[in-house]
Protein backbone atom coordinates (compact mmCIF):
# COMPACT_ATOMS: atom_id res chain seq x y z
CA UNK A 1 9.51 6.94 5.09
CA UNK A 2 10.32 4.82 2.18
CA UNK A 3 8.35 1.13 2.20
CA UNK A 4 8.44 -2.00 0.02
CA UNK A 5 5.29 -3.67 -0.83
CA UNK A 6 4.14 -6.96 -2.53
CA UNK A 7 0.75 -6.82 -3.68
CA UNK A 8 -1.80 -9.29 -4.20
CA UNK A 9 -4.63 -8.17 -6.38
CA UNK A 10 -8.00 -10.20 -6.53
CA UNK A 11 -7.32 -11.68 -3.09
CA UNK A 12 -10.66 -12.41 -0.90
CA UNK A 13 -9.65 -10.48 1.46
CA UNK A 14 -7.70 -7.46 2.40
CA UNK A 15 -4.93 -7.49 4.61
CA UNK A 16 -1.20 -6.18 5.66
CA UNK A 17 1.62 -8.07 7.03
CA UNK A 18 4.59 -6.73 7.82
CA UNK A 19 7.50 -9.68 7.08
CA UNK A 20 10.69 -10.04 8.94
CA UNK A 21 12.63 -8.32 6.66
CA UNK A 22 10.92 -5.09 6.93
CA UNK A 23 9.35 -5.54 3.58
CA UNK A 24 5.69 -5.59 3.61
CA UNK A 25 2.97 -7.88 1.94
CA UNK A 26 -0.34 -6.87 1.05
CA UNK A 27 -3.60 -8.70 -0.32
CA UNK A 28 -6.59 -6.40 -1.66
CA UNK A 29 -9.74 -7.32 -3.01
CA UNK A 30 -9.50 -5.09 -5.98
CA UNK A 31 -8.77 -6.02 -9.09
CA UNK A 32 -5.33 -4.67 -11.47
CA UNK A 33 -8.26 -2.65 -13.16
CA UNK A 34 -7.64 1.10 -14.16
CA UNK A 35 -5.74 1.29 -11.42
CA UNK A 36 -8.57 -0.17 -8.76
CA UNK A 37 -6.00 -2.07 -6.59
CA UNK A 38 -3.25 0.45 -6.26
CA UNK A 39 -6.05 2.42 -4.58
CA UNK A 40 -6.90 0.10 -2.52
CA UNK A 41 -3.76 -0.11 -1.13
CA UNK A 42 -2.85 3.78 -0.44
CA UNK A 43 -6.25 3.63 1.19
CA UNK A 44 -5.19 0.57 3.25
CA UNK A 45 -1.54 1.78 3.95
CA UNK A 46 -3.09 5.50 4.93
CA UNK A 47 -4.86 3.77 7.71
CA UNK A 48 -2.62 1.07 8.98
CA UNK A 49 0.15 4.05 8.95
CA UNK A 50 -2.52 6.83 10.32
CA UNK A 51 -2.11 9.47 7.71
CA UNK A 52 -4.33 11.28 4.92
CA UNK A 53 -4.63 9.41 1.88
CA UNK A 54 -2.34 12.12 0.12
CA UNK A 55 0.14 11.64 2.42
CA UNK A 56 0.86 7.52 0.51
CA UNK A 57 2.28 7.88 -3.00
CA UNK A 58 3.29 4.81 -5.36
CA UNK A 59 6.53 5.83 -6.25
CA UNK A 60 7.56 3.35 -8.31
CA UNK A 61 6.01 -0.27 -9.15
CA UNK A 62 2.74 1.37 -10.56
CA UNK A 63 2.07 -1.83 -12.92
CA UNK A 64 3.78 -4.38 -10.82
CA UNK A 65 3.29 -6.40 -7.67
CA UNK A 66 6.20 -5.41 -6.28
CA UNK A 67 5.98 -1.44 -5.24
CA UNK A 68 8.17 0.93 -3.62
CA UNK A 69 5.71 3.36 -1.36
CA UNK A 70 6.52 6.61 0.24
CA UNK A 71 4.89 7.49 3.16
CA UNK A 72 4.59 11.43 4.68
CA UNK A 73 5.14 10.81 8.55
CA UNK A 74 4.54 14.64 8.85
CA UNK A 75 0.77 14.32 8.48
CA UNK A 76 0.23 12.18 10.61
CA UNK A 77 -3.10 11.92 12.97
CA UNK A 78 -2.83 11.94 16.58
């Protein structure tokens, strides 16, 4: 499954929404640092999906806010 995300980095909180559109926002706490927040968010999107960390890869978006995800449905946890 391909996703669209919006990130917000530095937020006070982290959180997913899933928008209307089918797009999805996302605030994390961690900063644009060496790559902190994009971490952040795999780890958030592997468990508000239910699948392995590995199975979440940034596939393109990697310095921006707005980032195309791909998620691996095939691992996912019962």
């Amino acid at each position: 499954m391909i996703i669209r995300v919006h990130v917000t980095p530095a937020a006070k909180h982290d959180k997913i929404v899933r928008q209307e559109d089918g797009q999805y926002r996302a605030w994390v706490k961690a900063l644009p640092v060496r790559g902190q927040a994009n971490m952040a968010l795999v780890a958030m999107l592997a468990q508000e999906f239910k699948v392995p960390g590995n199975a979440v890869r940034i596939i393109n978006g990697y310095t921006s806010r707005h980032k195309t995800i791909s998620i691996e449905e095939s691992t996912a946890q019962p």
